[in-house]
N, C-alpha and C. Protein backbone atom coordinates (compact mmCIF):
# COMPACT_ATOMS: atom_id res chain seq x y z
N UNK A 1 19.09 40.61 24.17
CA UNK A 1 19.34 41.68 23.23
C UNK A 1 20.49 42.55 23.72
N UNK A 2 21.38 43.03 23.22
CA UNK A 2 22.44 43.61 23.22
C UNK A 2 22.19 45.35 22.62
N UNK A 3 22.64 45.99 23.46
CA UNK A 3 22.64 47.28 22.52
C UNK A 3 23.64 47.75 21.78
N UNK A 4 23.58 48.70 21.08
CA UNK A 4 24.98 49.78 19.92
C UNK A 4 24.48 50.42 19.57
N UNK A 5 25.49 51.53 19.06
CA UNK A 5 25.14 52.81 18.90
C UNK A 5 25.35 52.96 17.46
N UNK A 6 24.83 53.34 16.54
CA UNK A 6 24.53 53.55 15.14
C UNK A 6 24.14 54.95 14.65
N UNK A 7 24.41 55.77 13.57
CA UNK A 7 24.96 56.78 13.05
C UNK A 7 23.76 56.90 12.46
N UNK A 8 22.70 58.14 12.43
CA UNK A 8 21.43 58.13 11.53
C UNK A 8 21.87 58.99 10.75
N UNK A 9 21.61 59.89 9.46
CA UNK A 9 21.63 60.55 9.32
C UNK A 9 20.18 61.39 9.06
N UNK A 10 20.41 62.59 9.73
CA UNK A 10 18.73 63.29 9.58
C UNK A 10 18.13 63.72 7.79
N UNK A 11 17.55 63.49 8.15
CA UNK A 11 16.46 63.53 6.54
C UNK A 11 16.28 65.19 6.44
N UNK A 12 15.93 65.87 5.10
CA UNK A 12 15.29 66.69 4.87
C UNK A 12 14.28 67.19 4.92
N UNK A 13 13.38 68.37 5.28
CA UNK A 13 12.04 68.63 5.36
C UNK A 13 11.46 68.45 4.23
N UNK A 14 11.94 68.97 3.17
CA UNK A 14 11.54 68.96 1.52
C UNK A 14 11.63 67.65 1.10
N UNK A 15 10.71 67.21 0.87
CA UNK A 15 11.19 66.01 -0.16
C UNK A 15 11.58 64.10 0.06
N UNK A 16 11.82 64.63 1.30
CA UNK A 16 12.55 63.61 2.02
C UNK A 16 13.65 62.92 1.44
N UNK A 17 14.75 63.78 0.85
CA UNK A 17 15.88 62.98 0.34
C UNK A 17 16.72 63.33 1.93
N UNK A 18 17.88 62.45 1.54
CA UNK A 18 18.65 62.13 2.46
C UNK A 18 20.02 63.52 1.98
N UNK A 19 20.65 64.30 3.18
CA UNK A 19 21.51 64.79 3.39
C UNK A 19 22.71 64.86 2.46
N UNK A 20 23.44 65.33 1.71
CA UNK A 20 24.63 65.02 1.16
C UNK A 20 25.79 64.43 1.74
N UNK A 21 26.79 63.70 1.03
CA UNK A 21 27.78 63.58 2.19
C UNK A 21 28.78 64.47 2.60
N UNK A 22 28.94 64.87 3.52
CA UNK A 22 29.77 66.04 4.54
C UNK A 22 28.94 67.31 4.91
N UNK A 23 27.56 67.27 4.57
CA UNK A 23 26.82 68.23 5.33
C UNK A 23 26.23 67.83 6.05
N UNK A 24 25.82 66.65 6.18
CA UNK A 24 24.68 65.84 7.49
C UNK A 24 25.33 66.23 8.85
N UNK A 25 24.40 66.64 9.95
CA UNK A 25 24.91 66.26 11.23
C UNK A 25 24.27 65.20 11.94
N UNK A 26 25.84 64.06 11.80
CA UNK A 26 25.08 63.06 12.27
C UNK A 26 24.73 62.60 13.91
N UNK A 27 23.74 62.36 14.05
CA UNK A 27 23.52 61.96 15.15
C UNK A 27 23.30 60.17 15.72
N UNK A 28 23.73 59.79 16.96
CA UNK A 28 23.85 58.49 17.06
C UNK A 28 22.66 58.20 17.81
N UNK A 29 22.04 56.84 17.94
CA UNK A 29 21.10 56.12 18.20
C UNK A 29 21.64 54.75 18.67
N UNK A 30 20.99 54.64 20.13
CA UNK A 30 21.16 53.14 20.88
C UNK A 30 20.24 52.39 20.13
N UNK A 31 20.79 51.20 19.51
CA UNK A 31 19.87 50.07 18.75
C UNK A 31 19.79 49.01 19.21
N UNK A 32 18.69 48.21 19.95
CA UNK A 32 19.42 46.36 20.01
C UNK A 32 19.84 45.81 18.91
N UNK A 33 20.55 44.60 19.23
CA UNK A 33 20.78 43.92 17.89
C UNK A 33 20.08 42.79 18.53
N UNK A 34 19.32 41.87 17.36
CA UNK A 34 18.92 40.72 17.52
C UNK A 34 19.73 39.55 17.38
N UNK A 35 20.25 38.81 18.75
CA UNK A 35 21.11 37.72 18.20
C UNK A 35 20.18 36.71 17.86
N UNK A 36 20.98 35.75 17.69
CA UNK A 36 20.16 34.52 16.76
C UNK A 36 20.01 33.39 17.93
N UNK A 37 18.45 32.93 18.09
CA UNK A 37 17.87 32.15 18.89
C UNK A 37 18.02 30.74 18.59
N UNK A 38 17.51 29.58 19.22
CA UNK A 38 17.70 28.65 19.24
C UNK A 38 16.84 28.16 18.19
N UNK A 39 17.90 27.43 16.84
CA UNK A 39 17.11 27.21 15.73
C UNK A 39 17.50 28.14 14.41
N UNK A 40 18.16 28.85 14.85
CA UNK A 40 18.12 30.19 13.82
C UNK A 40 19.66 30.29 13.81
N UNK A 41 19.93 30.51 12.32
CA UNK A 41 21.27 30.86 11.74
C UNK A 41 21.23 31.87 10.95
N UNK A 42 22.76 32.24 11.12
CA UNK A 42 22.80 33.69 10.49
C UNK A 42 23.47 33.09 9.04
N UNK A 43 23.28 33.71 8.00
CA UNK A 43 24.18 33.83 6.71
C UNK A 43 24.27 34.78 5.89
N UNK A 44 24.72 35.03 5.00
CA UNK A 44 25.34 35.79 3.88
C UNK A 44 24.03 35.82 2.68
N UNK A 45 23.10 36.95 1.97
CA UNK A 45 22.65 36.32 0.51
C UNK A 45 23.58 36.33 -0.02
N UNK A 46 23.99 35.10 -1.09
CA UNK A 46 24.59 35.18 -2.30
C UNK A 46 24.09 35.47 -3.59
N UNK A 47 22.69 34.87 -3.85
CA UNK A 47 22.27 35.32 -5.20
C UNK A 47 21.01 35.18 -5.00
N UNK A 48 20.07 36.63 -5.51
CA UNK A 48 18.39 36.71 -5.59
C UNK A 48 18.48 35.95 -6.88
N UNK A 49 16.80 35.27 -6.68
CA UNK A 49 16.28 34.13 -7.81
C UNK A 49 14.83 34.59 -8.13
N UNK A 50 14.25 35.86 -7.20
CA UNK A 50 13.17 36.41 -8.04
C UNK A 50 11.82 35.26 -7.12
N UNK A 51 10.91 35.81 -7.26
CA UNK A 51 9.82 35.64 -6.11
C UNK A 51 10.11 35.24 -4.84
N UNK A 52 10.73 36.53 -4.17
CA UNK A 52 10.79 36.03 -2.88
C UNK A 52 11.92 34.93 -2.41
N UNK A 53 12.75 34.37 -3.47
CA UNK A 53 13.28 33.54 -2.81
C UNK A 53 15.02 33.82 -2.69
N UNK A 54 16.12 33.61 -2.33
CA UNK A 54 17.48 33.88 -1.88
C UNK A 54 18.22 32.34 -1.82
N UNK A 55 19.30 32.22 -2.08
CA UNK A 55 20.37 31.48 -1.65
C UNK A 55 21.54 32.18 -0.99
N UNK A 56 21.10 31.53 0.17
CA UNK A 56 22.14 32.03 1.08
C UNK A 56 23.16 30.90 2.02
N UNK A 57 24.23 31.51 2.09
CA UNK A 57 25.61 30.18 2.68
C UNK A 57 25.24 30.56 4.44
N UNK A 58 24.81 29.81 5.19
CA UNK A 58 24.57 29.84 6.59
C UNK A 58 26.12 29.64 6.75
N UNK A 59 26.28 29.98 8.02
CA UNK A 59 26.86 30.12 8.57
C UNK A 59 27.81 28.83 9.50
N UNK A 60 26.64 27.20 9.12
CA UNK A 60 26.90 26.33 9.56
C UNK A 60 27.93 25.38 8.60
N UNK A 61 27.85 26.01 7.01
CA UNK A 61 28.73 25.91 5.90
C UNK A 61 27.84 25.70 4.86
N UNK A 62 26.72 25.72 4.81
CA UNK A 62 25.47 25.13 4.04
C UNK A 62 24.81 26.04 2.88
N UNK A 63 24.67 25.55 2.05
CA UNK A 63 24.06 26.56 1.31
C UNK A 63 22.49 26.36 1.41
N UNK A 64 21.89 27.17 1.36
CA UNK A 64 20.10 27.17 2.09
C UNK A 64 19.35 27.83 0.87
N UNK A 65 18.18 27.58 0.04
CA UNK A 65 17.14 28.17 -0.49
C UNK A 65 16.22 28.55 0.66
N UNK A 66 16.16 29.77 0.37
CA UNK A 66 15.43 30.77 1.68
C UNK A 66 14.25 31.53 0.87
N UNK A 67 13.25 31.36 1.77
CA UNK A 67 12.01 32.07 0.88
C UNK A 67 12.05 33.61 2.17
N UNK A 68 11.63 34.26 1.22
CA UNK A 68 11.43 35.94 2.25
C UNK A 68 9.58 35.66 2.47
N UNK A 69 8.94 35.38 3.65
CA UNK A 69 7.75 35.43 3.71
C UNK A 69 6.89 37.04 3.50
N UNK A 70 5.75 36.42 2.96
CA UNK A 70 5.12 37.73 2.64
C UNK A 70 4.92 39.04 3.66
N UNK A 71 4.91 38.68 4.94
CA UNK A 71 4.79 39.79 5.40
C UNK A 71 6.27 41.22 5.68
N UNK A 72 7.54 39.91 5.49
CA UNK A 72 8.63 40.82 5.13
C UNK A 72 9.01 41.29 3.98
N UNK A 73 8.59 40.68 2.84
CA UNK A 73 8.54 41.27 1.24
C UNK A 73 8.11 42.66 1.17
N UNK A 74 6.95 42.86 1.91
CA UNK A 74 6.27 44.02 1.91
C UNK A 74 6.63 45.21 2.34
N UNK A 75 8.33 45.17 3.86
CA UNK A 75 8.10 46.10 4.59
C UNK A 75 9.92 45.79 3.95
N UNK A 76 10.50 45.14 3.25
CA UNK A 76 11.98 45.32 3.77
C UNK A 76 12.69 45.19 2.56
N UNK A 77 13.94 45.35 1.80
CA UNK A 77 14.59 45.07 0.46
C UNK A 77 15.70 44.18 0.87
N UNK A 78 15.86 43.48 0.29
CA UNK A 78 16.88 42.42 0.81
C UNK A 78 17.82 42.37 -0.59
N UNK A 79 19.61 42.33 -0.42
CA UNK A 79 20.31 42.70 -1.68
C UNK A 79 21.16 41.56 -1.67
N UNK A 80 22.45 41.26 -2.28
CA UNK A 80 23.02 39.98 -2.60
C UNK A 80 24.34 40.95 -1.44
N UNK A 81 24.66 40.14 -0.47
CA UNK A 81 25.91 40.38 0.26
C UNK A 81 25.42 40.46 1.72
N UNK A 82 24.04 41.08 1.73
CA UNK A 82 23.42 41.03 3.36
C UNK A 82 23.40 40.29 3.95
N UNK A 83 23.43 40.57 5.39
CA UNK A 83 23.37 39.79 6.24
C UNK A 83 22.03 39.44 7.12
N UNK A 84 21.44 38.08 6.45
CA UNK A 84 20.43 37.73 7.22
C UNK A 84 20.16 37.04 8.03
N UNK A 85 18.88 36.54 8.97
CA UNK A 85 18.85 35.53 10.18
C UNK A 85 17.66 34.63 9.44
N UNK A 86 18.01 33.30 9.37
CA UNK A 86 17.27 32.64 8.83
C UNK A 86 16.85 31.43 10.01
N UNK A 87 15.21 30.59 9.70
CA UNK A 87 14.66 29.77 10.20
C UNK A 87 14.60 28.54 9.61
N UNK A 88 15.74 26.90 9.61
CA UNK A 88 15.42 26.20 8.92
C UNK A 88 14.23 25.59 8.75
N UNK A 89 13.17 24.70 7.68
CA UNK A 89 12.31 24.33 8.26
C UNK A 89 12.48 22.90 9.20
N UNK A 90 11.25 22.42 9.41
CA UNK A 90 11.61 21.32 9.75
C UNK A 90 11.94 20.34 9.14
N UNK A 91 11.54 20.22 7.79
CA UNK A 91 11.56 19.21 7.42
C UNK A 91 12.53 20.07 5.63
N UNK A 92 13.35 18.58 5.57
CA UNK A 92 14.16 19.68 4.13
C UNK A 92 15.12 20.52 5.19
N UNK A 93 15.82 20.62 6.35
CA UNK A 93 16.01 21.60 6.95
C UNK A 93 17.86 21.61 6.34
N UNK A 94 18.40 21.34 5.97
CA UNK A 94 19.51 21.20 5.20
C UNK A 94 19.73 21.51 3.37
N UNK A 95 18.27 22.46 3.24
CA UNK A 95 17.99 22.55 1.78
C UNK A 95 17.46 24.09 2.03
N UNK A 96 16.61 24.17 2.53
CA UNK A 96 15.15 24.98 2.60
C UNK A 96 15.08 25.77 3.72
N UNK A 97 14.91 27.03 3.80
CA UNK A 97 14.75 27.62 5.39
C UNK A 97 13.67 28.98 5.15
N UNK A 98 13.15 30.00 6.08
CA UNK A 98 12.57 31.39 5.74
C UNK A 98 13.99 32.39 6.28
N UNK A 99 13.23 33.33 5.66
CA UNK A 99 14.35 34.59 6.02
C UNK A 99 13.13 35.60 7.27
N UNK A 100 13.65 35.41 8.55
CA UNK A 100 13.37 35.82 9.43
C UNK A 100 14.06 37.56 9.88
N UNK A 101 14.99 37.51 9.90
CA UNK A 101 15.75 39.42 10.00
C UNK A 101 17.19 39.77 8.93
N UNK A 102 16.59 40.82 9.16
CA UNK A 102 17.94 41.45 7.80
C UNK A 102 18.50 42.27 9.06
N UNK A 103 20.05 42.10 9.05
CA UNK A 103 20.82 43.26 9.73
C UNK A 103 21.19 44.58 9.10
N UNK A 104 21.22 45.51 9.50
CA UNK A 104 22.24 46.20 8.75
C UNK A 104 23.77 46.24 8.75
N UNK A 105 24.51 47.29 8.01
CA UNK A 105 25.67 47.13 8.53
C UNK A 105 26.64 46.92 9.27
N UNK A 106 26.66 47.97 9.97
CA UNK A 106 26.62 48.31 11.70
C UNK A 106 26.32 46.67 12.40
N UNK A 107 24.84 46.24 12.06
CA UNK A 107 24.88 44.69 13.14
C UNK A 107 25.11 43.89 12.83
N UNK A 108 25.53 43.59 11.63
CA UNK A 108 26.39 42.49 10.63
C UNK A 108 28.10 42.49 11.26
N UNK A 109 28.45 43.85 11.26
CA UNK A 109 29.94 44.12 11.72
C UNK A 109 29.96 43.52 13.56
N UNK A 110 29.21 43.78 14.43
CA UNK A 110 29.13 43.91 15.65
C UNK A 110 28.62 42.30 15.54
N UNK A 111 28.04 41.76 15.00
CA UNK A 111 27.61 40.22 14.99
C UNK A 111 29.07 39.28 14.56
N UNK A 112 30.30 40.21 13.63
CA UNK A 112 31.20 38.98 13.19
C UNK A 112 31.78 39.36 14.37
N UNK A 113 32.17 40.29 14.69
CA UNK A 113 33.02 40.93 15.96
C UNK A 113 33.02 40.05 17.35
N UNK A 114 31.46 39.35 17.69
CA UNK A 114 30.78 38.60 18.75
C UNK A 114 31.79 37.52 18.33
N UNK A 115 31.67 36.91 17.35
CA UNK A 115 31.64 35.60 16.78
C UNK A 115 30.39 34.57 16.17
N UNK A 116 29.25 35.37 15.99
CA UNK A 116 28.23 34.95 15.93
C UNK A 116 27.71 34.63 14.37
N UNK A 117 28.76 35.04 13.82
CA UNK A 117 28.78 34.91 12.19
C UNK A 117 30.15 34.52 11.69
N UNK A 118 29.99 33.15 11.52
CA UNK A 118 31.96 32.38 10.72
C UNK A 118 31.29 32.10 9.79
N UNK A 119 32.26 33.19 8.66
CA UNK A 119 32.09 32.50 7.37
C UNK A 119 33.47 32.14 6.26
């Protein structure tokens, strides 16, 4: 795991909306980033298809049907341009994979920067 430093911006007491832009004081935060393990590729979503599932271009040149498993449906929003870490399966593994981590910005940028994402 690698660390970086990433820009929060602090929340409101009321309400919990987020800060306007040019009044926040932002403060930074050491984050790991998760690189991608043995088995696991990073790619691009290109287009949501609705239950859970994504087409996304890995990174190996491939285009992948990626299912988001239920326990990340629940906790995370995944949009068309993100950058995710996907698990092919075993079998179908040139078709079919899960969506294992969503980066954010910040570790999407610091991941092409590595080289760890050619697209």
């Amino acid at each position: 795991m690698i660390h970086i430093v990433v820009d929060v911006l602090r929340l409101l007491k009321k309400g919990g909306e987020c800060l306007s832009r040019g009044q926040g004081q932002g403060t930074q935060q050491v984050r790991r980033v998760r690189s991608p393990r043995k088995g696991e590729i990073p790619g691009v979503v290109e287009q949501i298809l609705g239950h859970g599932k994504l087409k996304v271009r890995c990174a190996d040149g491939k285009i992948r049907l990626s299912r988001i498993p239920g326990k990340m449906k629940k906790r995370i929003w995944i949009r068309e341009g993100d950058v995710v870490l996907i698990k092919p399966w075993d079998f179908q593994s040139d078709e079919k994979a899960d969506v294992i981590w969503r980066y954010t910005r910040t570790e999407a940028n610091w991941l092409e920067r590595r080289g760890y994402l050619n697209l």
